[in-house]
Protein backbone atom coordinates (compact mmCIF):
# COMPACT_ATOMS: atom_id res chain seq x y z
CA UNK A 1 16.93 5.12 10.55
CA UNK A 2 15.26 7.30 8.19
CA UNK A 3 11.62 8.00 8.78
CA UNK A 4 11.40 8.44 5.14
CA UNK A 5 13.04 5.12 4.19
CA UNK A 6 13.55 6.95 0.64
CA UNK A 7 17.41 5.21 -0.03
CA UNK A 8 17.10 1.44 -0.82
CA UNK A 9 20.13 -1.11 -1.40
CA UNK A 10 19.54 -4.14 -3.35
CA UNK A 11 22.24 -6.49 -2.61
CA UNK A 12 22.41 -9.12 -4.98
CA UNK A 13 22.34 -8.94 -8.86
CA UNK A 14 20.51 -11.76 -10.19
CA UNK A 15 17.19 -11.70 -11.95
CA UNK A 16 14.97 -11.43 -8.13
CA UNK A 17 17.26 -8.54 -6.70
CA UNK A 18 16.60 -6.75 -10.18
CA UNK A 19 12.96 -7.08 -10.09
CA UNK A 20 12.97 -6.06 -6.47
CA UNK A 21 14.93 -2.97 -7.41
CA UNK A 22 12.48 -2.28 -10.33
CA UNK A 23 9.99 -2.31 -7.92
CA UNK A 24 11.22 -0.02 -5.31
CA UNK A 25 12.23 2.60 -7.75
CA UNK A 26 8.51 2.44 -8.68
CA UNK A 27 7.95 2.93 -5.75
CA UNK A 28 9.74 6.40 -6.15
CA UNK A 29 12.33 5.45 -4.05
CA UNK A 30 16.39 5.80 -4.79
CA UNK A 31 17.58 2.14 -5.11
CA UNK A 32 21.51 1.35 -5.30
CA UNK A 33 21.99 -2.60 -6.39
CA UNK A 34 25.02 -4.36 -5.56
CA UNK A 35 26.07 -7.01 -7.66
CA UNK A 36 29.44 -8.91 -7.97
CA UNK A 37 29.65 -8.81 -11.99
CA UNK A 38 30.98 -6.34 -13.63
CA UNK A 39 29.02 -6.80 -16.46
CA UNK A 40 25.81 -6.39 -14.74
CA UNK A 41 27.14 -2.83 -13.32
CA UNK A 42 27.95 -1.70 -16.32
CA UNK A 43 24.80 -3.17 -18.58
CA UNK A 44 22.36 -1.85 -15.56
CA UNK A 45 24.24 1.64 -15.45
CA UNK A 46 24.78 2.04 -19.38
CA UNK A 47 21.67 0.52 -20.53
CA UNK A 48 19.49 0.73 -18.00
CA UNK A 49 18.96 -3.47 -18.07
CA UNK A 50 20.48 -6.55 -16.65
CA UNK A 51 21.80 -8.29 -19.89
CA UNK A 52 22.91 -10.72 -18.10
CA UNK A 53 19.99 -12.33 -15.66
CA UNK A 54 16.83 -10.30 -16.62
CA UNK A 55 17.28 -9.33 -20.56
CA UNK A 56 14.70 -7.68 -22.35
CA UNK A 57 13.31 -5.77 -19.18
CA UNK A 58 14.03 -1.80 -19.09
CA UNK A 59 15.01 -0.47 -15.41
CA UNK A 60 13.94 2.81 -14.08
CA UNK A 61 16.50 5.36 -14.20
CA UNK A 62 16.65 5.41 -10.61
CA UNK A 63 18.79 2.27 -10.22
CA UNK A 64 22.67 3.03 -9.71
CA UNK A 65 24.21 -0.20 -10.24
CA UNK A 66 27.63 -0.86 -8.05
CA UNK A 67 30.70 -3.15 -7.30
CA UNK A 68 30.98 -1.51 -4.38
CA UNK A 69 29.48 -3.53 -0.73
CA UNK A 70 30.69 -0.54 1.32
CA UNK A 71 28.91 1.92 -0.92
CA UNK A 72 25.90 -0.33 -0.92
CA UNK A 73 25.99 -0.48 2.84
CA UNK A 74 25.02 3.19 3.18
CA UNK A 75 21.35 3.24 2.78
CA UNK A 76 17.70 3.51 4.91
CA UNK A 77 16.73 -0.38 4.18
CA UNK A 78 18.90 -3.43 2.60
CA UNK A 79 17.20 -5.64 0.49
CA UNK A 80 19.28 -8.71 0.94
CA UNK A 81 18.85 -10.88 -2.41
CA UNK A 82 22.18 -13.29 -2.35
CA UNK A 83 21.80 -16.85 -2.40
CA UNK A 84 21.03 -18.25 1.09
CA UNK A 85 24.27 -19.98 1.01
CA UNK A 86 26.52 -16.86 0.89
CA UNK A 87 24.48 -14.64 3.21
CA UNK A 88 26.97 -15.34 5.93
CA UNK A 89 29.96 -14.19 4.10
CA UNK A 90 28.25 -11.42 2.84
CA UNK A 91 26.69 -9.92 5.31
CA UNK A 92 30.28 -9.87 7.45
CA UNK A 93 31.56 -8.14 4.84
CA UNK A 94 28.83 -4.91 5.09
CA UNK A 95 28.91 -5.28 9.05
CA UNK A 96 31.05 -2.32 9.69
CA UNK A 97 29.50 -0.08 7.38
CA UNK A 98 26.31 -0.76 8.21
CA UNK A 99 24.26 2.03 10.42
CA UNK A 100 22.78 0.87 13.83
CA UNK A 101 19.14 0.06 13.74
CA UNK A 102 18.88 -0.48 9.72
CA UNK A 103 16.11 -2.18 8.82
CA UNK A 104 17.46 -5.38 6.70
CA UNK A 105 14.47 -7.45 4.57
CA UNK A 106 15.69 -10.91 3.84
CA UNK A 107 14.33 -12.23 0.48
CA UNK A 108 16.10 -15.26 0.31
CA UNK A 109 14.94 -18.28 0.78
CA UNK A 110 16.87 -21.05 2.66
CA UNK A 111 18.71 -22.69 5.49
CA UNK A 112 22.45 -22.55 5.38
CA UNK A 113 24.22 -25.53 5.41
CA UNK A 114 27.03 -25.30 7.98
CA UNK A 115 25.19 -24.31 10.57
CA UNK A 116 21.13 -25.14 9.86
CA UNK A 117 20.49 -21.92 10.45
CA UNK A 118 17.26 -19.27 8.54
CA UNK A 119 18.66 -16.33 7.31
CA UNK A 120 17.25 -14.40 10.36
CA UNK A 121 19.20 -16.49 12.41
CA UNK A 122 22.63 -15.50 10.43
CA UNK A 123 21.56 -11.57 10.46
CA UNK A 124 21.63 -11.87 14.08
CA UNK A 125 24.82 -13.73 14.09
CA UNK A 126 26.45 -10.90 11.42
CA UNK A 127 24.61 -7.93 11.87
CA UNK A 128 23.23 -7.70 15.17
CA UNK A 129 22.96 -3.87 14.95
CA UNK A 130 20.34 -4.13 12.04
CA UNK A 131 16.70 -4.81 12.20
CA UNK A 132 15.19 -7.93 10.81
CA UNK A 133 12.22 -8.37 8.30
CA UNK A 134 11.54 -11.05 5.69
CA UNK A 135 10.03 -10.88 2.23
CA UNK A 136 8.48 -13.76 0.83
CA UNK A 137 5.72 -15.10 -1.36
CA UNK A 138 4.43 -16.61 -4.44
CA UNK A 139 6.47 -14.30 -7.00
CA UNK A 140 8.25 -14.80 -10.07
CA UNK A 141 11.20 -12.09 -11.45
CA UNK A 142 9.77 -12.55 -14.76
CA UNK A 143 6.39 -11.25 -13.29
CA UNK A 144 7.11 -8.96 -11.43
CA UNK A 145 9.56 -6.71 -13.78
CA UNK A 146 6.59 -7.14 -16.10
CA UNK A 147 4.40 -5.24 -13.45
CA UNK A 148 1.97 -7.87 -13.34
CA UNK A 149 -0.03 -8.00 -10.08
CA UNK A 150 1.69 -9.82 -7.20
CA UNK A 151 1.40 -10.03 -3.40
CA UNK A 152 3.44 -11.66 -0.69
CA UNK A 153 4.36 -11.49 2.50
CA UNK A 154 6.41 -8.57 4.55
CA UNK A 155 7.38 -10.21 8.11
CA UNK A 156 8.59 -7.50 10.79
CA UNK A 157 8.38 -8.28 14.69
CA UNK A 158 8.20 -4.11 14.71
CA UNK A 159 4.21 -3.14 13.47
CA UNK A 160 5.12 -0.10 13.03
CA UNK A 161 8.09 -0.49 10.76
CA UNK A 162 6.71 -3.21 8.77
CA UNK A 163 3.89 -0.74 7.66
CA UNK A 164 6.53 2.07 6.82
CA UNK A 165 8.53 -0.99 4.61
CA UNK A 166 5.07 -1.80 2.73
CA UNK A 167 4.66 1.80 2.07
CA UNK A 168 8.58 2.25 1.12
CA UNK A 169 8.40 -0.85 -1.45
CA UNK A 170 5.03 -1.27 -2.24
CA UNK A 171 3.28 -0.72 -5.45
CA UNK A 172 -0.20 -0.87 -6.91
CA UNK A 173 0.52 -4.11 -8.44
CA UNK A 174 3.58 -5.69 -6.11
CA UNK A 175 1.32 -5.84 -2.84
CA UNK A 176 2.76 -6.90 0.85
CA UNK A 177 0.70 -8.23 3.33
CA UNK A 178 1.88 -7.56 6.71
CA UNK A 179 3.20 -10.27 9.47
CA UNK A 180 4.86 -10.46 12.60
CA UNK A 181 6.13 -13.67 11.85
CA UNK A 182 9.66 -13.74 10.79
CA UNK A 183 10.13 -17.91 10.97
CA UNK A 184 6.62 -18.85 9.59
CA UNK A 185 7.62 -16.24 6.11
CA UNK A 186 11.17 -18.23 6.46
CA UNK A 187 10.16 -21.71 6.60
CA UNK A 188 7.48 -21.08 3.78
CA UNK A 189 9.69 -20.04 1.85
CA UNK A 190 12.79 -22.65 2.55
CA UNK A 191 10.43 -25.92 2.61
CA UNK A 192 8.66 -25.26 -0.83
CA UNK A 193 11.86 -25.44 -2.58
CA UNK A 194 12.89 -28.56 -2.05
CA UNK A 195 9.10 -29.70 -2.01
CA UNK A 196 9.03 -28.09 -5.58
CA UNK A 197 12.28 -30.74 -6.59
CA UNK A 198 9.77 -33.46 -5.63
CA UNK A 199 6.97 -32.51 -7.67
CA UNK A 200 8.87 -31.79 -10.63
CA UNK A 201 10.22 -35.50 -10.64
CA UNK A 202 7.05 -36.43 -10.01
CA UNK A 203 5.59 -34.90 -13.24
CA UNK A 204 8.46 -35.85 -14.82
CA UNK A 205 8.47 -39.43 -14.23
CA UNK A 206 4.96 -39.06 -15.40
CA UNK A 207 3.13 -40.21 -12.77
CA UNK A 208 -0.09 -38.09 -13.09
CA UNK A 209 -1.46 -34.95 -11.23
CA UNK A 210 -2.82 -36.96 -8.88
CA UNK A 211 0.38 -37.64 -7.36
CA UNK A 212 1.71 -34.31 -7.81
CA UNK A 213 -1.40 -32.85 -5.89
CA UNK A 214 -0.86 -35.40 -3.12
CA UNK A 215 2.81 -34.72 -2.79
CA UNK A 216 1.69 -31.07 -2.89
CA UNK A 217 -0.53 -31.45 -0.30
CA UNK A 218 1.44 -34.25 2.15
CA UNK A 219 4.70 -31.56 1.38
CA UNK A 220 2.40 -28.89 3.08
CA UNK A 221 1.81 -31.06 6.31
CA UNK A 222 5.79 -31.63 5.95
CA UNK A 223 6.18 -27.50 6.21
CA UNK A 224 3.69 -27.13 9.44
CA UNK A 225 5.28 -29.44 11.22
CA UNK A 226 8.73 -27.93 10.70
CA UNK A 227 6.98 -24.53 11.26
CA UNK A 228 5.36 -25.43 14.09
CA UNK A 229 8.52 -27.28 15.91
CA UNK A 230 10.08 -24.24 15.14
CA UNK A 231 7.36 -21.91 16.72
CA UNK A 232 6.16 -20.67 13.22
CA UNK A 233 1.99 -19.71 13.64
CA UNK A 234 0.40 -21.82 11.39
CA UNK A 235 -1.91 -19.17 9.75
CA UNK A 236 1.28 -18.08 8.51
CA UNK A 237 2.05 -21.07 6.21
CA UNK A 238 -1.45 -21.51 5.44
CA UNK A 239 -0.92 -17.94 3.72
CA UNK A 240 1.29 -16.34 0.73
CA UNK A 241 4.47 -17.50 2.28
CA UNK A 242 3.70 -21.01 2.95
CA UNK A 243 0.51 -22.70 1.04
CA UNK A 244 0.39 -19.25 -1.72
CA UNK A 245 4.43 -19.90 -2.29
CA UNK A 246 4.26 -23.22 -2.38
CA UNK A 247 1.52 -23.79 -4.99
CA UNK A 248 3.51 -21.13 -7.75
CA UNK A 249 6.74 -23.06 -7.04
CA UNK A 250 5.28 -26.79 -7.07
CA UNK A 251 3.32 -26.07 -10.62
CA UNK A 252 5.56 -23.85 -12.87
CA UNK A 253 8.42 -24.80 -15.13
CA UNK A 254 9.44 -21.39 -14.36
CA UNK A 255 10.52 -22.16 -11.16
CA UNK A 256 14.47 -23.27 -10.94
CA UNK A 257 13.58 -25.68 -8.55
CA UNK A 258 10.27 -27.44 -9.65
CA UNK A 259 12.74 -27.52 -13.66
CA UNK A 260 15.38 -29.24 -11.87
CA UNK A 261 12.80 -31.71 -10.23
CA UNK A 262 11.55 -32.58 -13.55
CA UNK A 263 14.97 -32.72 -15.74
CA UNK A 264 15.87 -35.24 -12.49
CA UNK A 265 12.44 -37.66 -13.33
CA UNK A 266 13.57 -37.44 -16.87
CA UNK A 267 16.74 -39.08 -16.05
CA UNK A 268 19.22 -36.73 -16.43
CA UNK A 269 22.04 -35.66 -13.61
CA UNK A 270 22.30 -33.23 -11.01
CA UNK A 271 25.77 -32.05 -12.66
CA UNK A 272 24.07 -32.25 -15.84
CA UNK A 273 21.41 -29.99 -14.94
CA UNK A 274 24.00 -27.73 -13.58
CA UNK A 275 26.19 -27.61 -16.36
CA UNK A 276 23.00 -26.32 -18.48
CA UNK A 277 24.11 -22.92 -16.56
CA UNK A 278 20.42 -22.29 -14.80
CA UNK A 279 21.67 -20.80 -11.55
CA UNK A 280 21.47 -21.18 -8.17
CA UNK A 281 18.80 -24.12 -7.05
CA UNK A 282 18.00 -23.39 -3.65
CA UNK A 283 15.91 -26.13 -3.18
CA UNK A 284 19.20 -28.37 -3.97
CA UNK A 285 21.17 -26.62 -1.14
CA UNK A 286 18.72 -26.60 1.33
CA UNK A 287 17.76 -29.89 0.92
CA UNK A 288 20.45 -31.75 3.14
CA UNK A 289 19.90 -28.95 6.02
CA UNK A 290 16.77 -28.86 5.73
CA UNK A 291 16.39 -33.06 5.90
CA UNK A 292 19.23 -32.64 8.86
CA UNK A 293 17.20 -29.86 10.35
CA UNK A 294 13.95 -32.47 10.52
CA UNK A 295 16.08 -34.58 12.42
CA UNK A 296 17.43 -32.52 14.64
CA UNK A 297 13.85 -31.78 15.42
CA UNK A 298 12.41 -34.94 15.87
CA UNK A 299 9.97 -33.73 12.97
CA UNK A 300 9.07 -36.30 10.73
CA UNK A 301 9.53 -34.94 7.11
CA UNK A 302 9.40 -38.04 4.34
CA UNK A 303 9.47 -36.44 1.43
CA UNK A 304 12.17 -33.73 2.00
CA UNK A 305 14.35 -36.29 3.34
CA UNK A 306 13.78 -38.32 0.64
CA UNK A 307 14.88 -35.27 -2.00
CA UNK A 308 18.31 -34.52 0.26
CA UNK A 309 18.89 -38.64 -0.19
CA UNK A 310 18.45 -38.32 -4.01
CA UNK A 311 20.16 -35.20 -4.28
CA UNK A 312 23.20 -36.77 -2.31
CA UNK A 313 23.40 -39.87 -4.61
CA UNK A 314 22.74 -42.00 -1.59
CA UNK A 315 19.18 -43.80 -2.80
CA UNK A 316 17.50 -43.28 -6.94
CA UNK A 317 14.14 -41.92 -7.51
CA UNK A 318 13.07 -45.23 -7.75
CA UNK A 319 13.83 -46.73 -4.81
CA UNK A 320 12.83 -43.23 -3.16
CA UNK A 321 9.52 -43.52 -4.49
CA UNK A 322 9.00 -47.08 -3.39
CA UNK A 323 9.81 -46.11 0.48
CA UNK A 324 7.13 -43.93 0.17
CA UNK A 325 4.57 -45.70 -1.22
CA UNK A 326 5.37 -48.55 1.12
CA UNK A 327 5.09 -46.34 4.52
CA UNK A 328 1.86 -47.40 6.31
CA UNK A 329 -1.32 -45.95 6.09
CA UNK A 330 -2.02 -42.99 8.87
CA UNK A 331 -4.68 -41.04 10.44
CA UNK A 332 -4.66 -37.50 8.02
């Protein structure tokens, strides 16, 4: 591993791995991003944007866009930016052309289906030779190709390389904070998802910010627990990957996730919200693993479980709603 950490891979194309490689090239570092269109190659390398996912925002020059995994492979840090549900496949695909001892920062947010597994978990499966960090927080593509200030987390059992990663893809306005906790920045970041599919129904059955600030807050208590059976420190999710996360996705139509909550209260149709061509909801894969994770768990989790049902067809909002206004009153 480079003490420098000057080369940085983006893999993944969409509108977060393009912000994240706008960000490290700020950060005066040489950033190759991988992306599976060929389109998005050839708009990023031609025209220095992402026509397709982030239009309108101008990259740095120091973005080489590629087809090419085994090309992307080759680099001092991988920014790993595919949707939660094809990390797996991915990441076996770079595992022989990936160096021993690469650092690997995990920015996305879920818990794969198959296997109910974070994404740390399936790095270790796939690419045991890298090292593992995780990059999450309250952040917005849109915001942060504009430069506007953000900060998350950075999670790195290794001190000492999660300060040389801050440094490497840090800028005065895109601002890590520094963790140890690698399954506290995970959960955070998986749980808020599907909690931000609740509160969008429940704006968008219009039943008042009350209730939305409840669910917020009840959704929160859902995520501790979780993070806690899962031996997550709870100062972690009371931070910017837990509570900080979970606030920006919960109250913002820009969110994927808290849209497709609210479309749902309206009335309309998973497939129809899907068919409007908004991309990957990772709150609406991770729901059923996440609801089968609480279970396996013995961790009592209402209102996720409730989203995974609705999601699967298997109970309405209505009746959803109803179950949890009739569950009896508790000790906070």
């Amino acid at each position: 591993m480079s003490l420098t950490l000057q080369k940085v891979s983006v893999i993944g194309g969409g509108a977060w791995g393009t912000a994240l490689a706008r960000t490290c090239a700020q950060a005066g570092r040489d950033v190759k991003l991988w992306a599976r269109e060929d389109d998005v190659v050839h708009s990023i390398n031609a025209d220095h944007e992402n026509l397709r996912y982030l239009p309108g925002a101008k990259l740095h020059q120091n973005i080489h866009a590629t087809g090419d995994l085994q090309s992307a492979a080759s680099a001092d840090i991988i920014l790993m930016v595919v949707p939660a549900q094809f990390t797996r496949n991915i990441m076996g695909e770079i595992k022989s052309h990936l160096g021993e001892g690469t650092p690997v920062l995990l920015c996305s947010k879920g818990i794969e289906q198959q296997s109910l597994e974070l994404m740390s978990d399936v790095l270790r499966d796939t690419l045991p030779q890298a090292v593992p960090a995780v990059l999450s927080g309250p952040s917005f593509a849109a915001d942060v190709v504009r430069g506007l200030p953000t900060a998350v987390t950075l999670a790195c059992p290794d001190a000492a390389l999660g300060r040389a990663l801050m440094q490497a893809i840090g800028t005065r306005t895109f601002r890590p904070y520094l963790s140890t906790d690698i399954i506290g920045a995970e959960v955070g970041g998986a749980v808020k998802n599907v909690l931000a599919i609740a509160c969008g129904i429940v704006l968008g059955k219009n039943l008042g910010k009350s209730a939305h600030a409840a669910l917020l807050t009840r959704g929160f208590a859902e995520m501790t627990r979780l993070g806690i059976a899962l031996n997550a420190r709870p100062e972690t999710l009371r931070g910017l990957c837990g509570l900080g996360d979970l606030v920006l996705t919960c109250s913002s139509e820009q969110s994927r996730n808290m849209s497709c909550g609210l479309a749902l209260g309206r009335g309309e149709s998973l497939e129809e919200i899907y068919a409007k061509g908004t991309g990957v909801i990772e709150g609406a894969a991770t729901a059923p693993a996440l609801a089968e994770l609480a279970k396996r768990k013995d961790v009592d989790m209402p209102i996720s479980e409730a989203i995974a049902a609705i999601l699967a067809g298997s109970t309405g909002i209505d009746e959803a709603i109803e179950g949890l206004l009739s569950r009896p009153f508790q000790v906070e």
